[in-house]
N, C-alpha and C. Protein backbone atom coordinates (compact mmCIF):
# COMPACT_ATOMS: atom_id res chain seq x y z
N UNK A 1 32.71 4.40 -178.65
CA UNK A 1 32.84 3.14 -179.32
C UNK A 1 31.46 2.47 -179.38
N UNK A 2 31.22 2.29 -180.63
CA UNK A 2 29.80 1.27 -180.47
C UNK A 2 30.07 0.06 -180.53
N UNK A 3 29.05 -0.59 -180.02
CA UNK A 3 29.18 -1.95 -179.60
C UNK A 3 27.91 -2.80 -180.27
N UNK A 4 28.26 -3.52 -180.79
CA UNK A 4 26.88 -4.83 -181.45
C UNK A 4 26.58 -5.85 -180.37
N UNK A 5 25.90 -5.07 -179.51
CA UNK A 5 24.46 -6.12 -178.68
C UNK A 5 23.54 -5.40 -178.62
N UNK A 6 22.33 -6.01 -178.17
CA UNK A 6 20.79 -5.50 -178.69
C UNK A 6 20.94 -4.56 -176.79
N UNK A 7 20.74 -2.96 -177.32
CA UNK A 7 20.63 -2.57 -176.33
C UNK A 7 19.82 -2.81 -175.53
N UNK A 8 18.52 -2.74 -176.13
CA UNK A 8 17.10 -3.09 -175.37
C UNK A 8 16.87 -3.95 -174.64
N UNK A 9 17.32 -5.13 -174.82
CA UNK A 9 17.92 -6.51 -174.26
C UNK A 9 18.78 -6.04 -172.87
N UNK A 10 20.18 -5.68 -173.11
CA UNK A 10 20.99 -5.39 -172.05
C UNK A 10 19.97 -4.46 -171.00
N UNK A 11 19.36 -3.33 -171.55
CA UNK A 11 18.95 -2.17 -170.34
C UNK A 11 17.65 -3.76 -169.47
N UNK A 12 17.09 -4.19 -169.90
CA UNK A 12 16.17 -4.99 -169.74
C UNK A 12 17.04 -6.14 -168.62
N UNK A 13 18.19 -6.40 -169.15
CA UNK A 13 19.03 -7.43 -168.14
C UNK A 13 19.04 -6.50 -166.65
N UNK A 14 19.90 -5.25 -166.99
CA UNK A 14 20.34 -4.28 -166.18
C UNK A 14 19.21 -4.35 -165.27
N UNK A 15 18.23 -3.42 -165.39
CA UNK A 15 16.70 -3.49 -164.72
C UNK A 15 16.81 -4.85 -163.86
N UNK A 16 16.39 -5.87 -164.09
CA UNK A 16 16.13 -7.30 -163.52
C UNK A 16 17.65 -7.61 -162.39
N UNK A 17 18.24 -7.34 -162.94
CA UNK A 17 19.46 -7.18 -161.52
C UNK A 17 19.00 -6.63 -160.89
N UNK A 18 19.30 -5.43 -160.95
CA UNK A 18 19.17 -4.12 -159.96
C UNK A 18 18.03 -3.84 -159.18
N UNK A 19 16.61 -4.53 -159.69
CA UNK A 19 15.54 -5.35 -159.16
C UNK A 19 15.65 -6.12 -157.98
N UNK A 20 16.41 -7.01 -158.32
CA UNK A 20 16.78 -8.24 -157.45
C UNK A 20 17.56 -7.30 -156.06
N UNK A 21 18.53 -6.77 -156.48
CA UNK A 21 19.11 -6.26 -155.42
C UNK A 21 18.44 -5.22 -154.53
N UNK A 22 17.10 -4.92 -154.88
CA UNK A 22 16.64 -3.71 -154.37
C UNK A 22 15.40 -4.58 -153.35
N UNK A 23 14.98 -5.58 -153.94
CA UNK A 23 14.21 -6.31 -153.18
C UNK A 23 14.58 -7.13 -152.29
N UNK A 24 16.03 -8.04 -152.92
CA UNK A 24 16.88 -9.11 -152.11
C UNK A 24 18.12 -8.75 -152.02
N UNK A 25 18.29 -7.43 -150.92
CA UNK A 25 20.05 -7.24 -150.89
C UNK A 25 20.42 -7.93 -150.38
N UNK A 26 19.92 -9.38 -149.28
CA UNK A 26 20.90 -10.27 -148.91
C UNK A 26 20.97 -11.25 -149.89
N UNK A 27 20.91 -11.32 -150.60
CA UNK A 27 21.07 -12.29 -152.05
C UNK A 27 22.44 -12.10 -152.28
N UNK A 28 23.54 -12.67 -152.45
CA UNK A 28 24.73 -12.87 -153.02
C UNK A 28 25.01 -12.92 -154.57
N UNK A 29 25.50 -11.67 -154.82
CA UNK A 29 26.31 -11.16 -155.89
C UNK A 29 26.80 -11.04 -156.43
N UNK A 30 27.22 -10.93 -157.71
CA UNK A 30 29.17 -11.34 -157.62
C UNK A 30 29.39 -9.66 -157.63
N UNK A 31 28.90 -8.90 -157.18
CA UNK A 31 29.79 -7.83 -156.63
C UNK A 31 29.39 -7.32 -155.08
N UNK A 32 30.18 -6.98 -154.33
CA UNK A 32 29.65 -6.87 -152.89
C UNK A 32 28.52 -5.40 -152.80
N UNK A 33 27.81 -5.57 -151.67
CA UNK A 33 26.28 -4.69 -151.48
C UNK A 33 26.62 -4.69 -150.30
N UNK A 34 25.79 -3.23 -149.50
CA UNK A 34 25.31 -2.95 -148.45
C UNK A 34 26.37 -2.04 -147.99
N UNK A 35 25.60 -1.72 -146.47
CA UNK A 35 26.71 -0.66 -145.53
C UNK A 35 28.16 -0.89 -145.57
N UNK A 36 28.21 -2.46 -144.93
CA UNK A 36 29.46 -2.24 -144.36
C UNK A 36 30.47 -2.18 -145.63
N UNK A 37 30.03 -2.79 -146.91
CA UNK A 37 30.27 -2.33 -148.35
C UNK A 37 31.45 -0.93 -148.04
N UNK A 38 29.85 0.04 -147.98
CA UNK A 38 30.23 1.20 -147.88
C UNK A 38 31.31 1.89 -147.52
N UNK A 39 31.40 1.70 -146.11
CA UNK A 39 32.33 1.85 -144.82
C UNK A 39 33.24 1.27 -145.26
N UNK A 40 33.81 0.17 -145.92
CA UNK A 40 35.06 -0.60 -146.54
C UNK A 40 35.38 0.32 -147.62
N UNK A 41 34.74 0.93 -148.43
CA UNK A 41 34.97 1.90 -149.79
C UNK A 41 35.37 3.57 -148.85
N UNK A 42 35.24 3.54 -147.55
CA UNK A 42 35.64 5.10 -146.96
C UNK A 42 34.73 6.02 -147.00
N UNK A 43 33.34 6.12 -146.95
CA UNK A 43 32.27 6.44 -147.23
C UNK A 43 32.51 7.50 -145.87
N UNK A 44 31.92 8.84 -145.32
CA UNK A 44 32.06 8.95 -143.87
C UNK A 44 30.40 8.27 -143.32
N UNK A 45 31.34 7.61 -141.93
CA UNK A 45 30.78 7.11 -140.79
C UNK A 45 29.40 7.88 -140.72
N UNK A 46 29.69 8.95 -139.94
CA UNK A 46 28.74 9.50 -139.67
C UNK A 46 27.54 9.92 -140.54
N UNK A 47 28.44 10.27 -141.85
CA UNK A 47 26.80 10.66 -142.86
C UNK A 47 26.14 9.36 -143.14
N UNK A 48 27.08 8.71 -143.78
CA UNK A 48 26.45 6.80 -143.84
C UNK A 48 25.66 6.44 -142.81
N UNK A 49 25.62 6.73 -141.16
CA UNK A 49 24.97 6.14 -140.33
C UNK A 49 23.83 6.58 -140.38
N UNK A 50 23.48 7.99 -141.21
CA UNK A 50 22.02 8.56 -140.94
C UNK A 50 21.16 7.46 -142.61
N UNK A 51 21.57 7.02 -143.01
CA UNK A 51 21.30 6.92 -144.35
C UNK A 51 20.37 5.68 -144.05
N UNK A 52 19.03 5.48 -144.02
CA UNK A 52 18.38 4.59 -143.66
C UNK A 52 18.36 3.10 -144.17
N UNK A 53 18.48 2.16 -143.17
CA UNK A 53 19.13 0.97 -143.93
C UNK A 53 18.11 0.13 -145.20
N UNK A 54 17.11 0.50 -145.41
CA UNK A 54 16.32 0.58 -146.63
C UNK A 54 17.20 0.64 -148.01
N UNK A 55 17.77 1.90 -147.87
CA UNK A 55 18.97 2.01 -149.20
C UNK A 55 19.76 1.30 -148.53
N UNK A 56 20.95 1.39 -147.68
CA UNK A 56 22.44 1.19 -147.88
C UNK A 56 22.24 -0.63 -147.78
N UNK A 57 21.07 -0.81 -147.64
CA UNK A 57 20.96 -2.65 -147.85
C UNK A 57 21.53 -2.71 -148.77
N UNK A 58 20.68 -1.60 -149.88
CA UNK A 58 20.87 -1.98 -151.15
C UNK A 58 21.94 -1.21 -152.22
N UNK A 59 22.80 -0.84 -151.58
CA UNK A 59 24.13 0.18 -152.12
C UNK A 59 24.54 -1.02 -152.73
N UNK A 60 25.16 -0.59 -154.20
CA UNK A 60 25.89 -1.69 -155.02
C UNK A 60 27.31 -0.97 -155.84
N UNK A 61 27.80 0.27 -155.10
CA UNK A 61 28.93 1.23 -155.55
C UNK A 61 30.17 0.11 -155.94
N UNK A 62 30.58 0.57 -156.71
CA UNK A 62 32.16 0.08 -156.93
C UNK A 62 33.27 0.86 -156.29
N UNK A 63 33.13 2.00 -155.48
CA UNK A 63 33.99 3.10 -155.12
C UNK A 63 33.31 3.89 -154.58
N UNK A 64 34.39 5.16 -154.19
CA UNK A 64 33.64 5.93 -153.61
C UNK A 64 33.97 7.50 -154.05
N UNK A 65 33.01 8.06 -154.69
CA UNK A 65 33.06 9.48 -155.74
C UNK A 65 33.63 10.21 -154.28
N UNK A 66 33.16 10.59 -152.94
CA UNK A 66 33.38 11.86 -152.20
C UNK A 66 34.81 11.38 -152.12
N UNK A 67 35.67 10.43 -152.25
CA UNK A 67 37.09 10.13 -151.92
C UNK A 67 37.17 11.56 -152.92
N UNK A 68 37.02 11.77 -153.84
CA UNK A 68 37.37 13.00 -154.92
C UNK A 68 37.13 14.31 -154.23
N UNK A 69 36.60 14.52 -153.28
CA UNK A 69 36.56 15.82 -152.60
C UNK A 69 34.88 15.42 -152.22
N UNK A 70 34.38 16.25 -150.91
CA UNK A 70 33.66 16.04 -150.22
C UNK A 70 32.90 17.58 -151.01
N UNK A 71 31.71 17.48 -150.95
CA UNK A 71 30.75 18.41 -151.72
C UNK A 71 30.35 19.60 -150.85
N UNK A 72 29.57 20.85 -151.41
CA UNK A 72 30.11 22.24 -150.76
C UNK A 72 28.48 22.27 -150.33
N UNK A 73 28.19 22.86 -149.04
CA UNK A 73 26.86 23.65 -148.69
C UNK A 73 26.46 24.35 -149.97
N UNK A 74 25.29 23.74 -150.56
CA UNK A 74 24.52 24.89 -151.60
C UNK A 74 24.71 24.50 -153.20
N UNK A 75 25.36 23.19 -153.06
CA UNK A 75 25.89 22.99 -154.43
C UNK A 75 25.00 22.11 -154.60
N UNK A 76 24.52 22.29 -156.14
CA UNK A 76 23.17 21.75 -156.85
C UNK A 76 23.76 20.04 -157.40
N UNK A 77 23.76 19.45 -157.26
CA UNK A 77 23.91 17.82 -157.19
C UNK A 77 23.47 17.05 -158.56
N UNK A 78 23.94 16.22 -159.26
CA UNK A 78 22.88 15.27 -159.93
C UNK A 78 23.74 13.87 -159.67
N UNK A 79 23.23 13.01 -159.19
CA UNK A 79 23.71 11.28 -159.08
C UNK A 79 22.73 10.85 -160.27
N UNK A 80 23.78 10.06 -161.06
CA UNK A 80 23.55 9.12 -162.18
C UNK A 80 23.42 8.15 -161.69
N UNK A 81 22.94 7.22 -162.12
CA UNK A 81 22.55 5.85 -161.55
C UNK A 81 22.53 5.42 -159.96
N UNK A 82 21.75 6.99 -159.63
CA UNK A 82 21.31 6.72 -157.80
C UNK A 82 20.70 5.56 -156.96
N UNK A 83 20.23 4.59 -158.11
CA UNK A 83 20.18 3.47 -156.90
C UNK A 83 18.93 3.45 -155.94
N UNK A 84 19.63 3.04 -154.95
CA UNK A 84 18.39 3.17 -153.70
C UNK A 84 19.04 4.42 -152.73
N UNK A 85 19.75 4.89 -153.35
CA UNK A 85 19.32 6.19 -153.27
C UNK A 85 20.79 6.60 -151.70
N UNK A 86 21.54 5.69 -151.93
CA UNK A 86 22.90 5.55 -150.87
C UNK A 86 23.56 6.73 -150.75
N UNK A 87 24.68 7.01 -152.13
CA UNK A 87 25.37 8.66 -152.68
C UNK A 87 24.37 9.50 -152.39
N UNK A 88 22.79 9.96 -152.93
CA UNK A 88 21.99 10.75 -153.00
C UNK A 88 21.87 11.41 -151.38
N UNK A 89 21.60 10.15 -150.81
CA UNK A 89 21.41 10.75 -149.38
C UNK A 89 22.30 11.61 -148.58
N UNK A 90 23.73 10.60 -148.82
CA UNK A 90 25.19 11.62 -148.47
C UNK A 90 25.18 12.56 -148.81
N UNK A 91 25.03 12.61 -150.37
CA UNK A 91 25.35 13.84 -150.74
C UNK A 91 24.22 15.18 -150.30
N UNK A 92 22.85 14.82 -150.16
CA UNK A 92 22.45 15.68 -149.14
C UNK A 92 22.33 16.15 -148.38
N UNK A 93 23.36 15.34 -146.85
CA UNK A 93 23.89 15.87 -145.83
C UNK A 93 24.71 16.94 -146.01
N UNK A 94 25.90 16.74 -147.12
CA UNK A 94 27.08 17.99 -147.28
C UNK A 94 26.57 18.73 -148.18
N UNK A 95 25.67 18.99 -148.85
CA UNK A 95 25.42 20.26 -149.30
C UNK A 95 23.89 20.83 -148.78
N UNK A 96 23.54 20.36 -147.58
CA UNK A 96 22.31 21.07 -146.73
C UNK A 96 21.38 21.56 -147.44
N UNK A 97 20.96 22.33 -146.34
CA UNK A 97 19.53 22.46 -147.02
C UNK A 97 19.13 23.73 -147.81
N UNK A 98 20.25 24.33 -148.30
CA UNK A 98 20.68 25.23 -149.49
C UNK A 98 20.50 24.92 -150.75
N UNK A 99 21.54 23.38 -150.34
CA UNK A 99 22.06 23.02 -152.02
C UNK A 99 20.46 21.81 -152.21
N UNK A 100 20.87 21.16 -153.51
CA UNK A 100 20.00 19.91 -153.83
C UNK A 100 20.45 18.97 -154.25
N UNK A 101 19.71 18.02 -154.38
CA UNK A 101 20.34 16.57 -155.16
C UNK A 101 19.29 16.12 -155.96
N UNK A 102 19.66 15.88 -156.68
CA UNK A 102 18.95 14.59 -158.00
C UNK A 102 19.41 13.62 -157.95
N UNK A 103 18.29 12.53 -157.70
CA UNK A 103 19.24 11.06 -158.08
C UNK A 103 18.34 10.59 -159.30
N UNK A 104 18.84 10.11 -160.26
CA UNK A 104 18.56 9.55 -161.33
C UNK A 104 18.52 8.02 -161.35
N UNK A 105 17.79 7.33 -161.78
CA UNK A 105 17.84 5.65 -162.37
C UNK A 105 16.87 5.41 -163.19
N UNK A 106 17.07 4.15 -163.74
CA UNK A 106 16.38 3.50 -164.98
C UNK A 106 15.55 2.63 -164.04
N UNK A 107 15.35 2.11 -162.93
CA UNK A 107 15.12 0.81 -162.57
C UNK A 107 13.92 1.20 -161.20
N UNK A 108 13.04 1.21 -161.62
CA UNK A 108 11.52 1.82 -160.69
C UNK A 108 11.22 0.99 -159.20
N UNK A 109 11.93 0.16 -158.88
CA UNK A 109 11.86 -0.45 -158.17
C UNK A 109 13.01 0.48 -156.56
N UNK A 110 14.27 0.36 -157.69
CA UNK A 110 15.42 1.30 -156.87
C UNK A 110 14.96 2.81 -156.28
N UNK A 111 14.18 3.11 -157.41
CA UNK A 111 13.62 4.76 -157.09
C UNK A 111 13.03 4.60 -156.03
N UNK A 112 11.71 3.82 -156.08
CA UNK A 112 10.91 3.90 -154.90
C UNK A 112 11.53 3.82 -153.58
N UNK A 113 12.35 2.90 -153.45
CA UNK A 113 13.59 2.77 -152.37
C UNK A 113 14.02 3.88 -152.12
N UNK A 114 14.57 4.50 -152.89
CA UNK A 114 15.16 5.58 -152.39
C UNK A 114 14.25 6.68 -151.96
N UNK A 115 12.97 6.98 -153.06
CA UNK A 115 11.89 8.01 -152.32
C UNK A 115 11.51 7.66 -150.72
N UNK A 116 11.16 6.75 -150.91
CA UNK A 116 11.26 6.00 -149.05
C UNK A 116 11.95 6.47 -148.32
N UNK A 117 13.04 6.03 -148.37
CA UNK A 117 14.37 6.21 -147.44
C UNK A 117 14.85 8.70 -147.80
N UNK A 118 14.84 9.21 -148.48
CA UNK A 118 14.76 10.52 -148.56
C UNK A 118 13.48 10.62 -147.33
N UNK A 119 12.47 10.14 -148.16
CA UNK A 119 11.27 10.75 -146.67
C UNK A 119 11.43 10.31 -145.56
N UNK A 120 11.89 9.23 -144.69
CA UNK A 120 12.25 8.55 -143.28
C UNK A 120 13.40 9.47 -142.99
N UNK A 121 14.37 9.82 -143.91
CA UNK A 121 15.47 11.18 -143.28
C UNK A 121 15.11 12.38 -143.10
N UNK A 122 13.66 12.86 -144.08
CA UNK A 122 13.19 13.61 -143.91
C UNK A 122 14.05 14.71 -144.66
N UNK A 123 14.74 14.44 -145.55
CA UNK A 123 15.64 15.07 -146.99
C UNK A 123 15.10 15.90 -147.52
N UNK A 124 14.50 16.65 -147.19
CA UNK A 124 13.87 17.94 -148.47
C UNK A 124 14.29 18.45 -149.55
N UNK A 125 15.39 18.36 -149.86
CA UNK A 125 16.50 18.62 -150.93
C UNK A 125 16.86 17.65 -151.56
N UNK A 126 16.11 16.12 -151.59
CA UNK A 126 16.23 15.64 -152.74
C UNK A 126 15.46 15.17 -153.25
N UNK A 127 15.59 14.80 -154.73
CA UNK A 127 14.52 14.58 -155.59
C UNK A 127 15.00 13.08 -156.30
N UNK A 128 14.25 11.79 -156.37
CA UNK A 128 14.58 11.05 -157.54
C UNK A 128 13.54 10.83 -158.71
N UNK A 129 14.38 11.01 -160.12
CA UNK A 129 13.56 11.17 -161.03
C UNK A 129 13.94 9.19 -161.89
N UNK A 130 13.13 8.89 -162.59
CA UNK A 130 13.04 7.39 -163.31
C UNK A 130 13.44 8.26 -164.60
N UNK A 131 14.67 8.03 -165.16
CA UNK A 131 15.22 7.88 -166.60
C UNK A 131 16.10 7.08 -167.10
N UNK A 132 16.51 7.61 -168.35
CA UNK A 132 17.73 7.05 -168.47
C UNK A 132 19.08 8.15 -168.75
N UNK A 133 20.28 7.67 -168.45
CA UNK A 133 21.59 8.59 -168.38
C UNK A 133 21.88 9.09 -169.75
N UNK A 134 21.15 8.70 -170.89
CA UNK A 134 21.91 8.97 -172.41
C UNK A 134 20.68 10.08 -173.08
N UNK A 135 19.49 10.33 -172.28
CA UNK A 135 18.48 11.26 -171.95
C UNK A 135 18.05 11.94 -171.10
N UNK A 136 18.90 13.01 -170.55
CA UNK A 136 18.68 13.40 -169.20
C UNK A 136 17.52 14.74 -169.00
N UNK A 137 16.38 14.50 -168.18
CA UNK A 137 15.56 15.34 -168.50
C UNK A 137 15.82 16.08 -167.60
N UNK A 138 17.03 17.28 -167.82
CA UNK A 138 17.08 18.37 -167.23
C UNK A 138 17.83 19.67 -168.30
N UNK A 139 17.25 20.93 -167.98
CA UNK A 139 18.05 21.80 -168.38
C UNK A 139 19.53 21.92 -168.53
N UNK A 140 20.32 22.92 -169.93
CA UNK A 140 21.52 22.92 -169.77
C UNK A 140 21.79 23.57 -168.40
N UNK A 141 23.18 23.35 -168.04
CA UNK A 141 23.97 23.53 -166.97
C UNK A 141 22.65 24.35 -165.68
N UNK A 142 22.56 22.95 -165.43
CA UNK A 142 21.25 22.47 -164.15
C UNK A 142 22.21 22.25 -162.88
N UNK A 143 23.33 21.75 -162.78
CA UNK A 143 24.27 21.00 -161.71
C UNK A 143 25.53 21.33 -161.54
N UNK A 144 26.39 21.47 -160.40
CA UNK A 144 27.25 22.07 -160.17
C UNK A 144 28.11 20.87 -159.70
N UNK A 145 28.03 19.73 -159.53
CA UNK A 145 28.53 18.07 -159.51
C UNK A 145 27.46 17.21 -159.92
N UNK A 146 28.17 16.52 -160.77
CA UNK A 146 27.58 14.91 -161.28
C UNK A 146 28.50 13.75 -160.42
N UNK A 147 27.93 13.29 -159.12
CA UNK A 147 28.34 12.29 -159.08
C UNK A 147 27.99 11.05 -159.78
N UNK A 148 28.82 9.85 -159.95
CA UNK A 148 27.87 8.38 -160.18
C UNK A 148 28.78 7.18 -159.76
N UNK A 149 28.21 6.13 -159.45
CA UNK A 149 29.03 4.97 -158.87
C UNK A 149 28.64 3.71 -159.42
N UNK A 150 29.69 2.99 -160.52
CA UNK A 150 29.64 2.30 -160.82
C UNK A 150 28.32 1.91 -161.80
N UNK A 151 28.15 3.56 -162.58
CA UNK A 151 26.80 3.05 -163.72
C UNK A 151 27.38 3.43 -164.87
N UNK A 152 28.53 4.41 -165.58
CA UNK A 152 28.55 4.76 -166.63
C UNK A 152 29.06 3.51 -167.63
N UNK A 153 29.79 2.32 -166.52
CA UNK A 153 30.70 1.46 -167.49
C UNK A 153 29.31 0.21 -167.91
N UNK A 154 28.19 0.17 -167.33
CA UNK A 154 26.99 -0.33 -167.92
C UNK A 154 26.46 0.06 -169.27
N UNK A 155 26.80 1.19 -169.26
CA UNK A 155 25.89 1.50 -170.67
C UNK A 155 26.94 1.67 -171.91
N UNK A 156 26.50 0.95 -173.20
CA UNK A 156 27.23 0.59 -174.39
C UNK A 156 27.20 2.25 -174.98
N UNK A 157 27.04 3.25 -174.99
CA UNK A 157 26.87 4.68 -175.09
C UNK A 157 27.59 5.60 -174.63
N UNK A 158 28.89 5.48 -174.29
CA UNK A 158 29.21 6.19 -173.18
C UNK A 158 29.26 7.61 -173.89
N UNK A 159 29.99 7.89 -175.24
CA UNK A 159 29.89 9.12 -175.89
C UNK A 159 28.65 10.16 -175.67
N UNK A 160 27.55 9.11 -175.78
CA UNK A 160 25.92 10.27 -174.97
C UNK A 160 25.83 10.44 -173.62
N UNK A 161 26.38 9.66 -172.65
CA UNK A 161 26.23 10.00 -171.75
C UNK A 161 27.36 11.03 -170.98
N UNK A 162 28.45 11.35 -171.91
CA UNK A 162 29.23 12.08 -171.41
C UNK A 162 28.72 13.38 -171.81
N UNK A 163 28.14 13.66 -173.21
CA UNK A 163 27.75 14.84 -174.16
C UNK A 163 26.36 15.40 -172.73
N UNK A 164 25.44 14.31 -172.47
CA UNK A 164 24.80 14.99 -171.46
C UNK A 164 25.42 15.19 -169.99
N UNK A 165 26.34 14.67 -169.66
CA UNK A 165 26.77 15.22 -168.59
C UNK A 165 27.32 16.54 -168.81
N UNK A 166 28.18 17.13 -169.51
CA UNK A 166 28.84 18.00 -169.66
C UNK A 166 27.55 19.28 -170.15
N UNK A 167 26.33 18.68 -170.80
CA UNK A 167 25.60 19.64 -171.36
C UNK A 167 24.57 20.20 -169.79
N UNK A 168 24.52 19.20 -169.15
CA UNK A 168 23.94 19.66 -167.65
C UNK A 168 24.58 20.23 -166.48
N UNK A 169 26.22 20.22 -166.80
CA UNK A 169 27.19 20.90 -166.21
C UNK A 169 26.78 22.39 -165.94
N UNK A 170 27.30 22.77 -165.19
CA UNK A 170 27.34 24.41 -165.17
C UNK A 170 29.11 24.81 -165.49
N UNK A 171 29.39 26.28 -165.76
CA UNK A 171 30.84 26.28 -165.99
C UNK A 171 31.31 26.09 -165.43
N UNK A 172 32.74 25.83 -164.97
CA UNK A 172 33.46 25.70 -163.65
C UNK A 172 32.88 24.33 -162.66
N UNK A 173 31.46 23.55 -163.27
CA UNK A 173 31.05 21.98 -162.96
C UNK A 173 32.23 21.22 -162.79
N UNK A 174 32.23 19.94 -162.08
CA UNK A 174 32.74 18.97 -161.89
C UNK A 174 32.23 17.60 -161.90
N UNK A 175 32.60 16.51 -162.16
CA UNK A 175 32.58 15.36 -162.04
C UNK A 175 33.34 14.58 -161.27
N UNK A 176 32.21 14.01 -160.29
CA UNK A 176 33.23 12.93 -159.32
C UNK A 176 32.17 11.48 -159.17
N UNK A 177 33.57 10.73 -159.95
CA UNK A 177 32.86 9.49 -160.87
C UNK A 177 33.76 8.02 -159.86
N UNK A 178 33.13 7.10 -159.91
CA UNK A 178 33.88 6.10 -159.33
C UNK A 178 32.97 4.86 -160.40
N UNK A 179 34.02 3.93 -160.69
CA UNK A 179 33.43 3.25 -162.00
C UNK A 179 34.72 2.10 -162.44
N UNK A 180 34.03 1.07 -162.93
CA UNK A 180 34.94 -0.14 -163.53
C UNK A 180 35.44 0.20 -164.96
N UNK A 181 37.07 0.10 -164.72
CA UNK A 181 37.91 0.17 -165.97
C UNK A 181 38.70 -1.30 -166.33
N UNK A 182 38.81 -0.95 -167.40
CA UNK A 182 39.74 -2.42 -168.09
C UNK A 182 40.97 -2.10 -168.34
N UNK A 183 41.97 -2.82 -168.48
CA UNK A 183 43.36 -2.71 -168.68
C UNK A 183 43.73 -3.50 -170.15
N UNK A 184 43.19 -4.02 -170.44
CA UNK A 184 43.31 -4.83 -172.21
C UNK A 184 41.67 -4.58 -172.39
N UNK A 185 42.07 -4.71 -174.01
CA UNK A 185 40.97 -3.90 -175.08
C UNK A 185 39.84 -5.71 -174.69
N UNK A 186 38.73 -5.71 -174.95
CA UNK A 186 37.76 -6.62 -174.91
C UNK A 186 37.58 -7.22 -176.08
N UNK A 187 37.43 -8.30 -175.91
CA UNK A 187 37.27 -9.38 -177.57
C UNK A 187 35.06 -8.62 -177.98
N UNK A 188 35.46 -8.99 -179.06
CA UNK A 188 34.51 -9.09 -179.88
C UNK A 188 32.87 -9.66 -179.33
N UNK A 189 33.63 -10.88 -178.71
CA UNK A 189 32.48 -11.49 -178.22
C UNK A 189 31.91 -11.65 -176.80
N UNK A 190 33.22 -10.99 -175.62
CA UNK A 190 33.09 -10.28 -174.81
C UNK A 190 31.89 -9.05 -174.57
N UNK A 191 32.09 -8.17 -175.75
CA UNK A 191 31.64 -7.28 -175.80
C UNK A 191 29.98 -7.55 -175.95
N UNK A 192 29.76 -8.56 -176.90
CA UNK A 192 28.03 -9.46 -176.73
C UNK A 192 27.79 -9.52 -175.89
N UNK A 193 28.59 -10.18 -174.63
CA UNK A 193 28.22 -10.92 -173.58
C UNK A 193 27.33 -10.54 -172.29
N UNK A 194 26.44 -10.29 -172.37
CA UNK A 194 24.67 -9.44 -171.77
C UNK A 194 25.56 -9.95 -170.12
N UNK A 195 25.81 -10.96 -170.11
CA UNK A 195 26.27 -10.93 -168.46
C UNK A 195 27.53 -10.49 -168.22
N UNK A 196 28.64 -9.88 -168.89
CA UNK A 196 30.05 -9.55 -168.32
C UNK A 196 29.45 -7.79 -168.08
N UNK A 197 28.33 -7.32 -168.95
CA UNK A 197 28.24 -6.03 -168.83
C UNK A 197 26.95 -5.35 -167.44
N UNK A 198 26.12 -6.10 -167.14
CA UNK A 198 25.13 -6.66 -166.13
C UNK A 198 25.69 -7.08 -164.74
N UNK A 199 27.08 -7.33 -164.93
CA UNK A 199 27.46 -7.73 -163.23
C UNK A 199 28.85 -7.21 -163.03
């Protein structure tokens, strides 16, 4: 479905949040942040506790993708809108030091966070790259799970960002997605509205 607002505008809103939260996770939100976040969404204890509080300050998930099944030793990873880098890290505990992870974001501030916090765990198996989800600079079927939490319902695109998920899939790939849905269709002017899609 396309939508009439100035994308450039929205990714530009997006950024300046996700900014804020990466610099000021005790800043109040209107959506909840941080660990104990986490731990309330069922996250496991134990992998969450290694996850340096650098990121999980700044975790801003709506859910939790491993509720969908917990990820395999050796399985090649990509997180969409990784953040400061919260999922990325988990998900590098359960697939060791076999498998890999990619975390992906638009927002250079979040990355660095997360490169931080990967090197203080001392993560060798993961990587975060600065893009965007509707251009993914990786080879076809690169990944054997796409997780993401709470980024696909941000972007007015979703048709490209599904065409590249599925095109970075491998066969027999999966998706384990946690993300905000609506139950009635959105007005017109809803759909403008740079802050209902931003928070």
């Amino acid at each position: 479905m396309r939508v009439d607002i100035d994308v450039e505008t929205l990714k530009c809103e997006i950024k300046k949040t996700y900014a804020q939260v990466s610099a000021e996770p005790g800043t109040e939100f209107i959506f909840p942040t941080g660990r104990a976040w986490a731990l309330d969404l069922g996250y496991p204890p134990e992998l969450l506790a290694r996850v340096p509080e650098a990121s999980a300050e700044s975790f801003a998930g709506v859910a939790n993708p491993f509720s969908l099944g917990p990820l395999q030793p050796g399985e090649d990873v990509l997180d969409l809108g990784s953040g400061a880098g919260t999922d990325s890290l988990v998900a590098a505990q359960m697939v060791g030091a076999e498998g890999s992870v990619t975390g992906i974001d638009m927002t250079p501030e979040m990355i660095a966070k997360a490169r931080a916090s990967a090197d203080e765990l001392d993560a060798a198996n993961v990587q975060f790259v600065e893009s965007e989800a509707e251009r993914l600079p990786f080879t076809d079927a690169s990944f054997d799970v796409v997780i993401s939490n709470g980024v696909i319902d941000l972007i007015p695109d979703k048709d490209a960002v599904f065409a590249e998920l599925f095109r970075v899939l491998r066969p027999g790939g999966r998706l384990q997605l946690a993300d905000v849905t609506i139950q009635r269709p959105v007005s017109e002017e809803g759909r403008r509205n740079i802050d209902l899609w931003t928070g």
